[in-house]
Protein backbone atom coordinates (compact mmCIF):
# COMPACT_ATOMS: atom_id res chain seq x y z
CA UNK A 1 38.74 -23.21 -10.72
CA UNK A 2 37.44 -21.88 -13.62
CA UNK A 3 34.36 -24.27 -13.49
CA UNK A 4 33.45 -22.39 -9.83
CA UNK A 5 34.21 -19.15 -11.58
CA UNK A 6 31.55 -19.64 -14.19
CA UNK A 7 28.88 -21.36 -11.86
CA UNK A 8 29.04 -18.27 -9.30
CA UNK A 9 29.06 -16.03 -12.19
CA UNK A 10 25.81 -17.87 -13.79
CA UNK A 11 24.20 -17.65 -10.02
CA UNK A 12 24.43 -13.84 -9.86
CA UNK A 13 23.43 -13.54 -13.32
CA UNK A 14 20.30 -15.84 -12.13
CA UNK A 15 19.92 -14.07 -9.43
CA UNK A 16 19.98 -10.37 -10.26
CA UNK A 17 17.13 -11.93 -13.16
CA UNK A 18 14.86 -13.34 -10.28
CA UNK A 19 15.31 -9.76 -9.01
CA UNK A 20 15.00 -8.32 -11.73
CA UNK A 21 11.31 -9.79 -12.14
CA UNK A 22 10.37 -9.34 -8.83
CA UNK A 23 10.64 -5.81 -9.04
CA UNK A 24 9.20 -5.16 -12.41
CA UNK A 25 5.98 -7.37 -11.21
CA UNK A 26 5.89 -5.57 -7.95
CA UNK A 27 5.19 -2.14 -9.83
CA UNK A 28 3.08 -3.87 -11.94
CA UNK A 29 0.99 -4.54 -9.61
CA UNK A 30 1.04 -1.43 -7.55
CA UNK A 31 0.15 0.52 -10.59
CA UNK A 32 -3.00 -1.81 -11.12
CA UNK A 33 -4.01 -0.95 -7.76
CA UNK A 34 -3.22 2.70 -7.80
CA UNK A 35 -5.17 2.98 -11.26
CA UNK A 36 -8.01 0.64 -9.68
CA UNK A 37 -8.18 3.19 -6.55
CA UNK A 38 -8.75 6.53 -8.80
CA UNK A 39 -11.23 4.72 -11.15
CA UNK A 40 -13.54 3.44 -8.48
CA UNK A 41 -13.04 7.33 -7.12
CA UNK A 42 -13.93 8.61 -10.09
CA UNK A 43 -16.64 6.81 -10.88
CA UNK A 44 -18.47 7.20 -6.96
CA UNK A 45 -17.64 10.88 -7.32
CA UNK A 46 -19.85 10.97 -10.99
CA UNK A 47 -22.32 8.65 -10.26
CA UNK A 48 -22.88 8.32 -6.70
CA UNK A 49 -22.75 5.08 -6.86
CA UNK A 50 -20.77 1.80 -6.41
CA UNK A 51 -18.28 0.95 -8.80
CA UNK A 52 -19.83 -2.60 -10.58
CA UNK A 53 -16.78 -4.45 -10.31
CA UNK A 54 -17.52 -3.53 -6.33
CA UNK A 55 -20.66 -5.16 -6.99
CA UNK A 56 -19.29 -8.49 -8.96
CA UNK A 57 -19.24 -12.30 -7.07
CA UNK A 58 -15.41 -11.54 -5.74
CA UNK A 59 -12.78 -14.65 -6.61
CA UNK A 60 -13.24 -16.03 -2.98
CA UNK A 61 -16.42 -16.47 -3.07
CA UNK A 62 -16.62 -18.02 -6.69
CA UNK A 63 -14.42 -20.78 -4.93
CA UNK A 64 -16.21 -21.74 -2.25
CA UNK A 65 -19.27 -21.53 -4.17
CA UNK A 66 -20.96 -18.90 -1.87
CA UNK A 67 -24.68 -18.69 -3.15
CA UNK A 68 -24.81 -14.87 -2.72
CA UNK A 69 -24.22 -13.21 -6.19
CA UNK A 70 -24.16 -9.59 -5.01
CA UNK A 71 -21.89 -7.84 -2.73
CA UNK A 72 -23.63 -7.15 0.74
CA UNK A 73 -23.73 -3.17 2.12
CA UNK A 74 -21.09 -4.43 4.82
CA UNK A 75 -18.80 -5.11 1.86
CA UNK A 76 -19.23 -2.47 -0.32
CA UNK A 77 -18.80 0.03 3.35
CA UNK A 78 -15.60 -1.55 4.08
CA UNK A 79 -14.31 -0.93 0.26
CA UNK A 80 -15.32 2.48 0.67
CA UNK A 81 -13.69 3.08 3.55
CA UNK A 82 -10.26 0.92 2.52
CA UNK A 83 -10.54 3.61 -0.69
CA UNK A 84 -11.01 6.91 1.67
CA UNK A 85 -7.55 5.66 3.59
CA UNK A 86 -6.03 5.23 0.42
CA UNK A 87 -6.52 8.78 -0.48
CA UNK A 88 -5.38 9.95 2.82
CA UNK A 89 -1.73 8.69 2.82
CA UNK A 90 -1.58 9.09 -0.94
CA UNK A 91 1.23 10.90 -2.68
CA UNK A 92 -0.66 11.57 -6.19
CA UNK A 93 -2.01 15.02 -5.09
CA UNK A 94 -0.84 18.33 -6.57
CA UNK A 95 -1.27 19.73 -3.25
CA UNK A 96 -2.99 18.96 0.30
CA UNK A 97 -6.17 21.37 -0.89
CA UNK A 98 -6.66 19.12 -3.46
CA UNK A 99 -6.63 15.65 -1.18
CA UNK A 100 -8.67 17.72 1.16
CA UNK A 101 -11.61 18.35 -1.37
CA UNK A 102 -11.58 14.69 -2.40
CA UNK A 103 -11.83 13.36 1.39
CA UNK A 104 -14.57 15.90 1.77
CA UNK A 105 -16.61 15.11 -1.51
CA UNK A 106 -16.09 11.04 -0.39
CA UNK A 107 -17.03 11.63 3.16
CA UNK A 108 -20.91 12.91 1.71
CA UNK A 109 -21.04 10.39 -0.92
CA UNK A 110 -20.26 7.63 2.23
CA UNK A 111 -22.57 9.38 4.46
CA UNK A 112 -25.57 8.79 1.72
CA UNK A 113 -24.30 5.22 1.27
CA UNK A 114 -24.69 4.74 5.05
CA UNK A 115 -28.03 6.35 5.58
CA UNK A 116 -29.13 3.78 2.33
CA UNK A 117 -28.27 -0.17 2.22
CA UNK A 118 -28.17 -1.00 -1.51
CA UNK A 119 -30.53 -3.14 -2.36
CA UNK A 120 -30.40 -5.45 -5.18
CA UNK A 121 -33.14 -3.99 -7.13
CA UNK A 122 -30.75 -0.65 -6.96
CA UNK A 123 -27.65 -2.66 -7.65
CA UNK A 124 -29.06 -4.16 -10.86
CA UNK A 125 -30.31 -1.02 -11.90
CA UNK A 126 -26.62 -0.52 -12.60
């Protein structure tokens, strides 16, 4: 009896540890994203311009050996726009004027992004 008291015992101490972990690389990782989202904001609301890890070979592609170095204007337009709906459900705002004037001041930057396709002479300009 006291050998099944001590295994069940080790299994929730095992298991609350896997648990334990999970959580504390979950936030991990959605800090890394929410840090990644306001950087690449930041740096399109200063420069006008793509971020350059935006403009890097992504992981995928470095697999499957894709030939293409450079992110296409497709790409970069649906990274953009994955970044504007972040900022509309986002929490991190001191108050709705505030999310309102970054929405607006993102809409005009994606507006000149859409009226331009980056070229790669612009994008190694970078």
């Amino acid at each position: 009896m006291d050998l099944l008291l001590l295994f069940g015992l080790a299994a929730v101490i095992g298991a609350l540890a896997i648990a334990a972990v999970i959580i504390w690389s979950t936030q991990r990782a959605a800090a890394s994203a929410i840090t990644s989202y306001f950087k690449a904001s930041e740096f399109i609301l200063e420069t006008g311009q793509p971020p350059p890890e935006w403009l890097a070979q992504t992981k995928r592609r470095r697999l499957f050996r894709v030939n293409r170095s450079r992110a296409s204007h497709a790409e970069l337009m649906a990274r953009f726009d994955e970044l504007a709906r972040f900022f509309e459900g986002c929490r991190f705002f001191e108050d709705e004027w505030a999310r309102e004037q970054m929405l607006t001041q993102l809409a005009a930057i994606r507006e000149k992004w859409q009226d331009r396709a980056f070229t790669c002479a612009s994008i190694d300009r970078l």
